[in-house]
PDB file of N, CA and C in Angstrom:
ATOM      1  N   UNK A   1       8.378   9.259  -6.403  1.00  0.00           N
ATOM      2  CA  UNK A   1       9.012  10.125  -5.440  1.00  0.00           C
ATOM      3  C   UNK A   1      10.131   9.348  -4.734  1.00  0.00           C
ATOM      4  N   UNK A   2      11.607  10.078  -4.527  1.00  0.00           N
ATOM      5  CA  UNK A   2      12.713   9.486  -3.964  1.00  0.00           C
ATOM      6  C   UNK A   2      12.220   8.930  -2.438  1.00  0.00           C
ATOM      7  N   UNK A   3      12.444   8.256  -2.036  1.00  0.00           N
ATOM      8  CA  UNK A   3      12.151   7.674  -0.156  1.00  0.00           C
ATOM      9  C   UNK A   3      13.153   8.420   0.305  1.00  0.00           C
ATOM     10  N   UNK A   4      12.753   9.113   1.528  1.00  0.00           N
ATOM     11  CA  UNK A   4      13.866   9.983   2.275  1.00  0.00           C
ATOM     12  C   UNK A   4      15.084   9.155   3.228  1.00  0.00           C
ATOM     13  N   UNK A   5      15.842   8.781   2.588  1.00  0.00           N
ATOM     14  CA  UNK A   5      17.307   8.412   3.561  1.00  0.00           C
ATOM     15  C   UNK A   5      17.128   9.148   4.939  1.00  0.00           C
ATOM     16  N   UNK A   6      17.273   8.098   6.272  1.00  0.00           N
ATOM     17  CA  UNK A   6      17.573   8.356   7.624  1.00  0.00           C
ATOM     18  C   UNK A   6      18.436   7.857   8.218  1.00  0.00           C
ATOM     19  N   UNK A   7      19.437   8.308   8.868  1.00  0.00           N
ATOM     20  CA  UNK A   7      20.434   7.696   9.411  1.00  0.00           C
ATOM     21  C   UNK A   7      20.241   8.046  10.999  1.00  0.00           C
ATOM     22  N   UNK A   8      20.432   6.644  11.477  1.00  0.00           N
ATOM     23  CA  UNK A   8      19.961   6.295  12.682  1.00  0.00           C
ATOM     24  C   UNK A   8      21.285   6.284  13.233  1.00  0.00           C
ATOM     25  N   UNK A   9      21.337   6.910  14.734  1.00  0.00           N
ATOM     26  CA  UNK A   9      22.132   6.064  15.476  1.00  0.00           C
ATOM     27  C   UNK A   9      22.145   4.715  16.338  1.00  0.00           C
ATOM     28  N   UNK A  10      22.993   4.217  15.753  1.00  0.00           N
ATOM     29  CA  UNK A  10      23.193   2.901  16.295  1.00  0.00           C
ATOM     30  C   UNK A  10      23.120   2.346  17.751  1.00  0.00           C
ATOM     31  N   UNK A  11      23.752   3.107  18.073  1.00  0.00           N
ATOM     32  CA  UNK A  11      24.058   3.025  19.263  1.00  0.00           C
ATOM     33  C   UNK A  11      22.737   2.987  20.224  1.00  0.00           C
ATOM     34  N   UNK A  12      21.331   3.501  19.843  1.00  0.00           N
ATOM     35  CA  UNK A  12      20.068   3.828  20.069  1.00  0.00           C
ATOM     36  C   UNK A  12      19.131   2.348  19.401  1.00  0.00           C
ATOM     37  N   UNK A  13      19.956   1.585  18.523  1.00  0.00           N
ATOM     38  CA  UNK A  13      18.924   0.292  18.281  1.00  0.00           C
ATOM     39  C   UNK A  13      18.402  -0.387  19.557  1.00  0.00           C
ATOM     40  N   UNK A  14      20.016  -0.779  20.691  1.00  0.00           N
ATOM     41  CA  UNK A  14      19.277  -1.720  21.225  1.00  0.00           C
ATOM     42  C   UNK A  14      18.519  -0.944  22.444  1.00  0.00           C
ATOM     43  N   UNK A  15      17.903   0.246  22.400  1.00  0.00           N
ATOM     44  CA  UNK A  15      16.729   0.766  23.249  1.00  0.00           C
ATOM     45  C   UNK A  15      15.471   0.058  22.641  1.00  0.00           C
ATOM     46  N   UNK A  16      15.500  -0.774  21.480  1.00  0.00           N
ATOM     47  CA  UNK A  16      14.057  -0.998  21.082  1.00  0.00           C
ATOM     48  C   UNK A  16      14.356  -2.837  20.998  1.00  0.00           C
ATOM     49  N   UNK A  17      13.122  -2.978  21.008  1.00  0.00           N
ATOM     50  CA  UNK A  17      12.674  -4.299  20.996  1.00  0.00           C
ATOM     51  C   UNK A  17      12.358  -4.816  19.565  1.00  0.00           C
ATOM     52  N   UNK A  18      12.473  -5.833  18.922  1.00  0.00           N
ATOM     53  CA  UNK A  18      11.875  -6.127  17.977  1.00  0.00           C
ATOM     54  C   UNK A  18      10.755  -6.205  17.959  1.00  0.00           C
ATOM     55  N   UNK A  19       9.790  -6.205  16.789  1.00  0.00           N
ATOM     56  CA  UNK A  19       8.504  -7.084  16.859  1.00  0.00           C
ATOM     57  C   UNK A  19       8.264  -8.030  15.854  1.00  0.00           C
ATOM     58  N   UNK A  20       7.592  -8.713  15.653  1.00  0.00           N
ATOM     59  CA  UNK A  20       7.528  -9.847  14.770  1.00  0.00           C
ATOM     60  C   UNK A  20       7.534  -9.239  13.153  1.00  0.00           C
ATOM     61  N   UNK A  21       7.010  -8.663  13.022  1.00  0.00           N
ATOM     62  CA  UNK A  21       7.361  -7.488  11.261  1.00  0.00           C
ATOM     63  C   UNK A  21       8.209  -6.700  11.244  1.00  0.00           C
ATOM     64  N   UNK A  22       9.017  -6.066  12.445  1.00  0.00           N
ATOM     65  CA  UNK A  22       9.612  -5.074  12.423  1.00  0.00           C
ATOM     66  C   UNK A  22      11.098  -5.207  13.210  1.00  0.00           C
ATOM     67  N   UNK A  23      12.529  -4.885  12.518  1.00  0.00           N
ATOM     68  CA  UNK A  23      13.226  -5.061  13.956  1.00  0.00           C
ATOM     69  C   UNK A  23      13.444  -3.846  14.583  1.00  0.00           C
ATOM     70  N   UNK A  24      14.112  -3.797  15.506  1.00  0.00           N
ATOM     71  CA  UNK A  24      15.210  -2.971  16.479  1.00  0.00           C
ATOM     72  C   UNK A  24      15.243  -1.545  15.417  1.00  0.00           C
ATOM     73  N   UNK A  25      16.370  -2.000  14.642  1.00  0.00           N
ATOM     74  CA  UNK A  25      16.348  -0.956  13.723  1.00  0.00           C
ATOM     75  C   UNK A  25      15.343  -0.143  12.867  1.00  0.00           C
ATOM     76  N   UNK A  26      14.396  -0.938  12.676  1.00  0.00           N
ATOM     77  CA  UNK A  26      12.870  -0.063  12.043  1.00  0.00           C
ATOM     78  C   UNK A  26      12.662   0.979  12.762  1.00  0.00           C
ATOM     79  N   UNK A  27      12.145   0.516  14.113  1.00  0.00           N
ATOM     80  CA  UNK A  27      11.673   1.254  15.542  1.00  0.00           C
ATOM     81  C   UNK A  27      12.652   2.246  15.264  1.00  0.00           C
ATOM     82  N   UNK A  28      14.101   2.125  15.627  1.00  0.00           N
ATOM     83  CA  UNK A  28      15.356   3.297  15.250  1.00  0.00           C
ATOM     84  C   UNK A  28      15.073   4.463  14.416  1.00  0.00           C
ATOM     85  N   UNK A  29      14.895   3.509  13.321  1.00  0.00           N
ATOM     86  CA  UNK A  29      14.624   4.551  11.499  1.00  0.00           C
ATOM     87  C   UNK A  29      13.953   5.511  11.995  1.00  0.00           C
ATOM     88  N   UNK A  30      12.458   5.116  12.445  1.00  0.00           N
ATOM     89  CA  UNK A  30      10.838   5.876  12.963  1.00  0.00           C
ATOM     90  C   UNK A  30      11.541   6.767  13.804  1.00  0.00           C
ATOM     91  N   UNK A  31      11.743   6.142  15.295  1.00  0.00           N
ATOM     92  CA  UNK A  31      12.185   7.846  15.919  1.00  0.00           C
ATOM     93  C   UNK A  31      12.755   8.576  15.459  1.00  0.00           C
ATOM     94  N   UNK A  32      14.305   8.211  15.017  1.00  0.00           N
ATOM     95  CA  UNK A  32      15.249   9.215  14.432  1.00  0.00           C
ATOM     96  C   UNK A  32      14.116  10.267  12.993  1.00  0.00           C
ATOM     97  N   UNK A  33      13.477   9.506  12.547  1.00  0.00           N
ATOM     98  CA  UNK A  33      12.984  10.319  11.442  1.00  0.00           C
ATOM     99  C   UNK A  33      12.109  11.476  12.154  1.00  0.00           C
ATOM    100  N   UNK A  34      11.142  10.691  12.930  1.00  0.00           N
ATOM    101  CA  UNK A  34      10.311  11.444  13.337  1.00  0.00           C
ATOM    102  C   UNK A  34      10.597  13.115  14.161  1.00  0.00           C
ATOM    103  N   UNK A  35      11.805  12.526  15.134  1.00  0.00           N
ATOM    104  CA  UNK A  35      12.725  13.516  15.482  1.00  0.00           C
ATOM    105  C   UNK A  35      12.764  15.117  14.491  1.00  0.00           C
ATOM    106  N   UNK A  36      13.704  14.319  13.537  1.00  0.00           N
ATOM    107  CA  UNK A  36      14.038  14.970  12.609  1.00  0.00           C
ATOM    108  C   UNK A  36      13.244  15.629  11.547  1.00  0.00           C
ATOM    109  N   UNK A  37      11.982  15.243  11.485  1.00  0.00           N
ATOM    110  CA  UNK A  37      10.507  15.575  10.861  1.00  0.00           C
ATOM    111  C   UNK A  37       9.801  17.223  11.514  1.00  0.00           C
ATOM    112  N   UNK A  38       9.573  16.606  12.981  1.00  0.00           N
ATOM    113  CA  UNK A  38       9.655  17.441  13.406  1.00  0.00           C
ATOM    114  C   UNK A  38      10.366  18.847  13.765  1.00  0.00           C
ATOM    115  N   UNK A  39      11.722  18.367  14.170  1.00  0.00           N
ATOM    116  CA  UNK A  39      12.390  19.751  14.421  1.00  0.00           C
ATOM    117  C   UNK A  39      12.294  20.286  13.284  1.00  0.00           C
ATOM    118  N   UNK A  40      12.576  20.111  11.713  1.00  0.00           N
ATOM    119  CA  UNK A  40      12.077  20.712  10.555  1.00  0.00           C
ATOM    120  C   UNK A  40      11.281  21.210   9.743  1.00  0.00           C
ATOM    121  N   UNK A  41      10.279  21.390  11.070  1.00  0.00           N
ATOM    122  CA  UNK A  41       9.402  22.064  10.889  1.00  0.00           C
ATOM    123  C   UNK A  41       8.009  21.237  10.282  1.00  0.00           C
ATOM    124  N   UNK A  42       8.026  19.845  10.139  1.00  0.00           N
ATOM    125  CA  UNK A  42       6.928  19.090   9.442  1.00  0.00           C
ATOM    126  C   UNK A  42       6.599  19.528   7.939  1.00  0.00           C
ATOM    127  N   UNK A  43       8.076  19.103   6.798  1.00  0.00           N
ATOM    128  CA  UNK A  43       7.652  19.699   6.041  1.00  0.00           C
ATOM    129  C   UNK A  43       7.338  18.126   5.077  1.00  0.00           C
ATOM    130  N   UNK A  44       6.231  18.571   3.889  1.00  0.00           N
ATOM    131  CA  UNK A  44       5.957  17.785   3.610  1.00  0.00           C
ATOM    132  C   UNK A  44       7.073  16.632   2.424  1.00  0.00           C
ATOM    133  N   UNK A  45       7.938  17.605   2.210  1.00  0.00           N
ATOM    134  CA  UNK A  45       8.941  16.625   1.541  1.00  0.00           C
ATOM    135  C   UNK A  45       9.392  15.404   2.351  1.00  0.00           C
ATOM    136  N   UNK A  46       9.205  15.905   3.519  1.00  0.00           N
ATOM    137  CA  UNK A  46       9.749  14.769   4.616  1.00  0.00           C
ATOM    138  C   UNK A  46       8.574  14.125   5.089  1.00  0.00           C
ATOM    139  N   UNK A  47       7.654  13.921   4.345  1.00  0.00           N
ATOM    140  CA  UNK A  47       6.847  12.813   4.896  1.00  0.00           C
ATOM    141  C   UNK A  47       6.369  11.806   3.916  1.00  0.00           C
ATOM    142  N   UNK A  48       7.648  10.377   3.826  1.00  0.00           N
ATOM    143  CA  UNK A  48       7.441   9.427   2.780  1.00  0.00           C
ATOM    144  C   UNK A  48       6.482   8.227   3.036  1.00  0.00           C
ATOM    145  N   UNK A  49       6.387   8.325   2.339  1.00  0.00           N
ATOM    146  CA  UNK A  49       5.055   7.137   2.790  1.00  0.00           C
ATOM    147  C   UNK A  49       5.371   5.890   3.784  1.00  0.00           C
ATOM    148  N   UNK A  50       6.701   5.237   3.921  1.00  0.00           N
ATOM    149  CA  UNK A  50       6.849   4.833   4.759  1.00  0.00           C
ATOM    150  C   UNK A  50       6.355   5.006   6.425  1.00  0.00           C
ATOM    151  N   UNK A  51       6.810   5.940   6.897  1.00  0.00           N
ATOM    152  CA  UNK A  51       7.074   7.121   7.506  1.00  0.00           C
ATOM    153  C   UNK A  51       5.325   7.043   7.617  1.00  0.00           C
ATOM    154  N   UNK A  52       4.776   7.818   7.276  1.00  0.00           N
ATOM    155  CA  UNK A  52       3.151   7.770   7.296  1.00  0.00           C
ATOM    156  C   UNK A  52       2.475   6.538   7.536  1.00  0.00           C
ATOM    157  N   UNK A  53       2.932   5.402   6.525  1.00  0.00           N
ATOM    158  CA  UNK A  53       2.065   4.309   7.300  1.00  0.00           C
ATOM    159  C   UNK A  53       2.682   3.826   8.476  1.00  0.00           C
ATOM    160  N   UNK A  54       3.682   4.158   8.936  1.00  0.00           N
ATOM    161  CA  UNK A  54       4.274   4.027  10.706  1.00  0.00           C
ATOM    162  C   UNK A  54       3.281   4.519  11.266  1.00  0.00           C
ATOM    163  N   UNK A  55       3.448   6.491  11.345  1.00  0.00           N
ATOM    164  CA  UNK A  55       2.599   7.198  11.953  1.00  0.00           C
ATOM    165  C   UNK A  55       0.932   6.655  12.104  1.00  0.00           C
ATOM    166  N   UNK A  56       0.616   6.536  11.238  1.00  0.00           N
ATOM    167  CA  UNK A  56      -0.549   5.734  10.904  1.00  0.00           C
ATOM    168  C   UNK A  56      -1.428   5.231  11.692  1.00  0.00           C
ATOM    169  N   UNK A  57      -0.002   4.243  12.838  1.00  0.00           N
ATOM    170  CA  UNK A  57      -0.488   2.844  13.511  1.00  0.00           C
ATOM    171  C   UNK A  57       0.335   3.210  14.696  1.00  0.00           C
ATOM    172  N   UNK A  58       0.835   4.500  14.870  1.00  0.00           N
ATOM    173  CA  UNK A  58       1.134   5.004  16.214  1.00  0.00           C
ATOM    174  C   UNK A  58       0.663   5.776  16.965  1.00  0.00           C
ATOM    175  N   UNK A  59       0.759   6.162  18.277  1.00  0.00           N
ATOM    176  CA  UNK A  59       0.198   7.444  19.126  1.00  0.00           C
ATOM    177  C   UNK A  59      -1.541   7.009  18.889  1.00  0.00           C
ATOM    178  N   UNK A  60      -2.057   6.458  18.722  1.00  0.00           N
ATOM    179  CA  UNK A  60      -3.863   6.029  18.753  1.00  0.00           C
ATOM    180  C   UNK A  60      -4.361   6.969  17.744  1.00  0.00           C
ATOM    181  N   UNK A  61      -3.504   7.048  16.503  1.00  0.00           N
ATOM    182  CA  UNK A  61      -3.562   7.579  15.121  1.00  0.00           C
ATOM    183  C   UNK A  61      -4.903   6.433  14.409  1.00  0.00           C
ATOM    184  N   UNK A  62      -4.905   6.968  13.398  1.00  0.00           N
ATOM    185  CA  UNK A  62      -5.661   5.833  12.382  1.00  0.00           C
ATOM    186  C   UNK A  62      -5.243   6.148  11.172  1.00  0.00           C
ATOM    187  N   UNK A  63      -5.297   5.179  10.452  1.00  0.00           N
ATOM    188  CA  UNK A  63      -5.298   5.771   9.201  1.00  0.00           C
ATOM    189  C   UNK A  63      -6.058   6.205   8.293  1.00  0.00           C
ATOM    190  N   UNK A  64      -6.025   7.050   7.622  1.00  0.00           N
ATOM    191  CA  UNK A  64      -6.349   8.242   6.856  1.00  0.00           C
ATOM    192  C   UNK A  64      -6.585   7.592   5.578  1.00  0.00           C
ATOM    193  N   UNK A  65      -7.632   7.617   4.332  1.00  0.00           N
ATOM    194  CA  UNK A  65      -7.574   7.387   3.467  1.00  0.00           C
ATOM    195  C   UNK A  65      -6.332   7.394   2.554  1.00  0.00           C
ATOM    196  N   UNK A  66      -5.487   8.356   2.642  1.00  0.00           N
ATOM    197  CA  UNK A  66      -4.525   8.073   2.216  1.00  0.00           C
ATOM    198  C   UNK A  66      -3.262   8.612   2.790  1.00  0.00           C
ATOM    199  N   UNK A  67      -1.934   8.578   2.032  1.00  0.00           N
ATOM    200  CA  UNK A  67      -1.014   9.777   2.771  1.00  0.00           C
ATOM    201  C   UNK A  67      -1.620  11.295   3.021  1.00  0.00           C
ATOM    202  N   UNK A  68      -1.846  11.601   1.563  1.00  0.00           N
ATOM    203  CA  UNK A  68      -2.160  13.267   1.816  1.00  0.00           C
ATOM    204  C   UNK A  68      -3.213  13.611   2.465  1.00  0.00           C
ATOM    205  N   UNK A  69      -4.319  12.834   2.604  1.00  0.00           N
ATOM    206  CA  UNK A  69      -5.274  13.234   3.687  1.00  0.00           C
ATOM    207  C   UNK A  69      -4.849  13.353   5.516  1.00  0.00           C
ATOM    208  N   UNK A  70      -4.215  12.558   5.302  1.00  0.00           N
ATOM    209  CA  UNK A  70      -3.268  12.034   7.209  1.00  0.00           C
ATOM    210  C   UNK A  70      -3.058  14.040   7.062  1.00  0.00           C
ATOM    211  N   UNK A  71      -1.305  13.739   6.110  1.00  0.00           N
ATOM    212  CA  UNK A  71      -0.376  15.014   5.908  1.00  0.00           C
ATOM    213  C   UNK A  71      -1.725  16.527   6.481  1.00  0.00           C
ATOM    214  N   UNK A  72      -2.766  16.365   5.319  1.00  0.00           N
ATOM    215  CA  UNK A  72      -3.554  17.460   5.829  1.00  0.00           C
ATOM    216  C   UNK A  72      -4.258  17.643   6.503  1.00  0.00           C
ATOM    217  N   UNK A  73      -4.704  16.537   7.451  1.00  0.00           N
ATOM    218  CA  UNK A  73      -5.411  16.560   9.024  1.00  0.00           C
ATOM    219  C   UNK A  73      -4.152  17.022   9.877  1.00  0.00           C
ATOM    220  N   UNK A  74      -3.055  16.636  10.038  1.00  0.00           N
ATOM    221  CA  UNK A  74      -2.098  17.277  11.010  1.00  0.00           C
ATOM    222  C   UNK A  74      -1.194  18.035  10.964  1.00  0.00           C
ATOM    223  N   UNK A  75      -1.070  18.121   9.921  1.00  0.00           N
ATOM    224  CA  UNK A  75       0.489  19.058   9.438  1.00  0.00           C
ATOM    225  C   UNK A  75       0.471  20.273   8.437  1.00  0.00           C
ATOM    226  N   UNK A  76      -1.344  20.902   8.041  1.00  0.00           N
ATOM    227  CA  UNK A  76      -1.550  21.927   6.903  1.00  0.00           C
ATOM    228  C   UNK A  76      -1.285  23.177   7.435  1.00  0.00           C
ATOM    229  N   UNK A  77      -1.453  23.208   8.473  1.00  0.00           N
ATOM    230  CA  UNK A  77      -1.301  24.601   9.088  1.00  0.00           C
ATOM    231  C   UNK A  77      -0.649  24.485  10.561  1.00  0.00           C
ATOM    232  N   UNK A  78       0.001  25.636  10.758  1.00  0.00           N
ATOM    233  CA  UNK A  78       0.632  25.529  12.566  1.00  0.00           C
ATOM    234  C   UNK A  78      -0.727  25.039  13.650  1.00  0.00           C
ATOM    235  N   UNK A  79      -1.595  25.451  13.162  1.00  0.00           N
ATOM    236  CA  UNK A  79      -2.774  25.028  14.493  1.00  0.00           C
ATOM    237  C   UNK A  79      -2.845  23.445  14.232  1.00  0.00           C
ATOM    238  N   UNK A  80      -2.693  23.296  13.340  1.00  0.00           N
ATOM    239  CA  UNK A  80      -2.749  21.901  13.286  1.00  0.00           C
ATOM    240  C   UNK A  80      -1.884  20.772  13.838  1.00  0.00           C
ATOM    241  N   UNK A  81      -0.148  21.710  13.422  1.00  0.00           N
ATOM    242  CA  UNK A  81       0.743  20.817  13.942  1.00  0.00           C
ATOM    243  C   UNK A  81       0.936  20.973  15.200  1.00  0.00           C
ATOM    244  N   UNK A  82       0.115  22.439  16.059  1.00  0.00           N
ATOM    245  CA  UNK A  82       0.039  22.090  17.341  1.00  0.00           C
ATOM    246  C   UNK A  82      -0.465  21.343  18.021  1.00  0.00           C
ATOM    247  N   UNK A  83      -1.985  20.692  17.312  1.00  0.00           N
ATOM    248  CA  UNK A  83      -2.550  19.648  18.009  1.00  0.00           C
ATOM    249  C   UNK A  83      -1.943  18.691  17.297  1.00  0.00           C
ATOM    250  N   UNK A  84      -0.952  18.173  16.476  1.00  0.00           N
ATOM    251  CA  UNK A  84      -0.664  16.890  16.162  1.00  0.00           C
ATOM    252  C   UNK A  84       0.506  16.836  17.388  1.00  0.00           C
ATOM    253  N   UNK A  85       1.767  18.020  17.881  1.00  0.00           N
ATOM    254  CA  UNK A  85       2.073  17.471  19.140  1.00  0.00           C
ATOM    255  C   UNK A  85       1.334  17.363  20.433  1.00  0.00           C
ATOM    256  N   UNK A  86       0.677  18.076  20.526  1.00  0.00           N
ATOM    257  CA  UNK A  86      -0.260  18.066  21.914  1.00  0.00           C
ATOM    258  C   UNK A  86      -1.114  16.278  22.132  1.00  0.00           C
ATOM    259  N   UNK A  87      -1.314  16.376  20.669  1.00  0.00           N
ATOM    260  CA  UNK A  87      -1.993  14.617  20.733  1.00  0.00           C
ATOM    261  C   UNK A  87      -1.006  13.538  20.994  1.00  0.00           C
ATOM    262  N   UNK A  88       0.312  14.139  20.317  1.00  0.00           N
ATOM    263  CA  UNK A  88       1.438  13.096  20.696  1.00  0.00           C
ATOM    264  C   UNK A  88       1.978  13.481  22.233  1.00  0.00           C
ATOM    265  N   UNK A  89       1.853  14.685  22.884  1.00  0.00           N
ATOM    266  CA  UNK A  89       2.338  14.401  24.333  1.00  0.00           C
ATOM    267  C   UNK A  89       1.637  13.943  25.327  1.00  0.00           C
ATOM    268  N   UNK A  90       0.244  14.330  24.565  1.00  0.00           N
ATOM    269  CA  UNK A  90      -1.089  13.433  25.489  1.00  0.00           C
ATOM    270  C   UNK A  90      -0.946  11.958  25.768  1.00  0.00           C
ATOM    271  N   UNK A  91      -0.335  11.270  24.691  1.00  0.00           N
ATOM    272  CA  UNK A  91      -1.013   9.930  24.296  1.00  0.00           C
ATOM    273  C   UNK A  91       0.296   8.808  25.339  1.00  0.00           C
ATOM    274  N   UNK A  92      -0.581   7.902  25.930  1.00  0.00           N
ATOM    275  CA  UNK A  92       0.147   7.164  26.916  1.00  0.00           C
ATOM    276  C   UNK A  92       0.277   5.906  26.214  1.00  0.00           C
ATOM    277  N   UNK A  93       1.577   6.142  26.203  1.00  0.00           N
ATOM    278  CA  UNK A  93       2.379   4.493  25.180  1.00  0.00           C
ATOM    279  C   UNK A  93       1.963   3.348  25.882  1.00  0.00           C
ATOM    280  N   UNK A  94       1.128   2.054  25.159  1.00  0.00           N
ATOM    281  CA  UNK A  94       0.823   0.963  26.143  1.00  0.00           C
ATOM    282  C   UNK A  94       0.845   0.107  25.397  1.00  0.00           C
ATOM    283  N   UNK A  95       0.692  -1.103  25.613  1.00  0.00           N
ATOM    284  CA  UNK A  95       1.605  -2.719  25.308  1.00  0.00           C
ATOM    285  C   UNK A  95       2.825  -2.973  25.027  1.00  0.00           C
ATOM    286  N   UNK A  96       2.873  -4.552  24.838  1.00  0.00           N
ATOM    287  CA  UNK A  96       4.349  -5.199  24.995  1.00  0.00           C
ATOM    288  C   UNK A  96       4.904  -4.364  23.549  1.00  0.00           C
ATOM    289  N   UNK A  97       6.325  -3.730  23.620  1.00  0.00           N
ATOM    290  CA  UNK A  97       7.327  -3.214  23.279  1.00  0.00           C
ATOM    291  C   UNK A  97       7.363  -4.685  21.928  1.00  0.00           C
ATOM    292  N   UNK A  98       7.465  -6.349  21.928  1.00  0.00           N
ATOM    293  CA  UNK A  98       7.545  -7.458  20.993  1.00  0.00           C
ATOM    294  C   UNK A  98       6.554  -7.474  20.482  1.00  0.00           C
ATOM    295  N   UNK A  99       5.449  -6.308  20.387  1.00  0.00           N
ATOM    296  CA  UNK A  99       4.408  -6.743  19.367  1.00  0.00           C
ATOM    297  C   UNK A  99       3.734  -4.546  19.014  1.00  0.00           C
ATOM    298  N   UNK A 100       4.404  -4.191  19.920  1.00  0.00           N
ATOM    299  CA  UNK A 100       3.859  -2.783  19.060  1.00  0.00           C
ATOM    300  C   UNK A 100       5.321  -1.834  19.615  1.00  0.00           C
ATOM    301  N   UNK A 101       4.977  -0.588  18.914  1.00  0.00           N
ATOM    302  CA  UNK A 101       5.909   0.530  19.109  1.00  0.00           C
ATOM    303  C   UNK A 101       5.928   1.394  20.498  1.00  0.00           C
ATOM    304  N   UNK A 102       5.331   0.617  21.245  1.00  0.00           N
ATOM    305  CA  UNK A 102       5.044   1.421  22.681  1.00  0.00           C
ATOM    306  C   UNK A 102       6.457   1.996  23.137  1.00  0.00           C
ATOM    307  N   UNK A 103       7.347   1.368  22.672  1.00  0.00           N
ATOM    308  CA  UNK A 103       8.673   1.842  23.117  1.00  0.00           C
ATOM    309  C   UNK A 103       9.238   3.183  22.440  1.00  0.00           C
ATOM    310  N   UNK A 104       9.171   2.710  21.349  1.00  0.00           N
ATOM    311  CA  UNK A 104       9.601   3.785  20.318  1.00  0.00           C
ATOM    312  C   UNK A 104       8.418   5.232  20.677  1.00  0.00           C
ATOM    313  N   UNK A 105       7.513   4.823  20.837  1.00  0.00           N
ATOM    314  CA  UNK A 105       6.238   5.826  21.350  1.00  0.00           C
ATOM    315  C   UNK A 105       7.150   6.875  22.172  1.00  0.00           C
ATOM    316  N   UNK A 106       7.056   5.896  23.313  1.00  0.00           N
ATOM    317  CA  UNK A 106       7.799   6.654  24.639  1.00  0.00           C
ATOM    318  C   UNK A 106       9.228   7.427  24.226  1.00  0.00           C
ATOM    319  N   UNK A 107       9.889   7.241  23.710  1.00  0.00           N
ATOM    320  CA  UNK A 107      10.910   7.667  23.916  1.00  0.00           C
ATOM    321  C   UNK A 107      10.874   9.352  23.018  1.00  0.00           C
ATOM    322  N   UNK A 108       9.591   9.245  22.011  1.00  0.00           N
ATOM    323  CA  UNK A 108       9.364  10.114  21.356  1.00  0.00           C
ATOM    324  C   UNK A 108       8.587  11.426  22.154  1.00  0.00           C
ATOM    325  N   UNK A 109       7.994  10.509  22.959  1.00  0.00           N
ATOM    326  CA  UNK A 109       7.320  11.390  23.774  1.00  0.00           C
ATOM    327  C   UNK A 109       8.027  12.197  24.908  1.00  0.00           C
ATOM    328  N   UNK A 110       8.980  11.466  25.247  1.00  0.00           N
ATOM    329  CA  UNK A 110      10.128  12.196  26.452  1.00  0.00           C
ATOM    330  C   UNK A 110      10.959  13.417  25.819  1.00  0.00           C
ATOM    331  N   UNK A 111      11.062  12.779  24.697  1.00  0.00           N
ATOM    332  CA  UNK A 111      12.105  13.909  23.846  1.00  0.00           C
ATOM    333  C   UNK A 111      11.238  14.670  23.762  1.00  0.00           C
ATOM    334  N   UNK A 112       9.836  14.840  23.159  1.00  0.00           N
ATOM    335  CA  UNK A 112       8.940  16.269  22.626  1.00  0.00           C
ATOM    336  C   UNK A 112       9.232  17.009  24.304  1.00  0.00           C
ATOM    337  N   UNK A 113       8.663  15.985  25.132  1.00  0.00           N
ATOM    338  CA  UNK A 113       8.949  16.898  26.890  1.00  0.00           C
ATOM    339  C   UNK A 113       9.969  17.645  26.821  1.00  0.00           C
ATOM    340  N   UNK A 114      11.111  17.439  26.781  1.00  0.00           N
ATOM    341  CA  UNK A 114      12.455  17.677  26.846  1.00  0.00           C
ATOM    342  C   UNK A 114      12.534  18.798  25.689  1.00  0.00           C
ATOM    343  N   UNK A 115      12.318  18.535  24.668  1.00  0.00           N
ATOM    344  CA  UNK A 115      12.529  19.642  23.334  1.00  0.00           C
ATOM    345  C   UNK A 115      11.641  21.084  23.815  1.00  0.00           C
ATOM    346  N   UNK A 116      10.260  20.416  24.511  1.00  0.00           N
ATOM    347  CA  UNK A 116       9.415  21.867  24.741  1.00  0.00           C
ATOM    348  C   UNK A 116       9.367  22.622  26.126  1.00  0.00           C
ATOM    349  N   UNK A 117      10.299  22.020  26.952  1.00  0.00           N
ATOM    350  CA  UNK A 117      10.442  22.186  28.504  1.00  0.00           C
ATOM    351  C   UNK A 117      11.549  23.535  28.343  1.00  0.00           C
TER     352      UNK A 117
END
């Protein structure tokens, strides 16, 4: 399967922190995708495995035996993808920004505020 191309704005890297596996720009890739995942309705073409093992290890997610099991715990039906945002506006981003995505968390989480306000 092709990996889905994301184009990040730049200008939005240095809101993130590196972490020791990941830089600035990773964190970037993830929101912008996720963004864009979402407003499109959560379809499954747009969820590359990359992308999934992010989600994975974000928002106090776990991982799922595999991709398609994750995909069909949160995203098979609208009731579902309502509690996959409700779990993401619930969830309170915490630790250092140089060793997890707490940043990238947050900023995802302001936007869902903002997108559903």
């Amino acid at each position: 399967m092709k990996e889905y191309k994301v184009a990040i704005d730049f200008q939005t890297v240095s809101e993130y922190t590196p972490t020791k596996f990941d830089s600035a720009e990773d964190k970037a890739k993830f929101v912008a995708h996720f963004k864009r995942f979402v407003s499109k309705g959560m379809k499954e073409t747009m969820f590359p495995k990359w992308f999934y093992t992010q989600l994975s290890m974000t928002f106090g997610h776990i991982a799922h035996y595999n991709k398609a099991g994750f995909y069909e715990e949160w995203f098979s039906s609208p009731e579902r993808k309502r509690d996959f945002i409700q779990t993401t506006l619930n969830y309170y981003p915490i630790g250092d920004p140089a060793c997890t995505y707490s940043d990238a968390e947050r900023n995802i989480v302001e936007w869902l505020r903002r997108e559903l306000a």
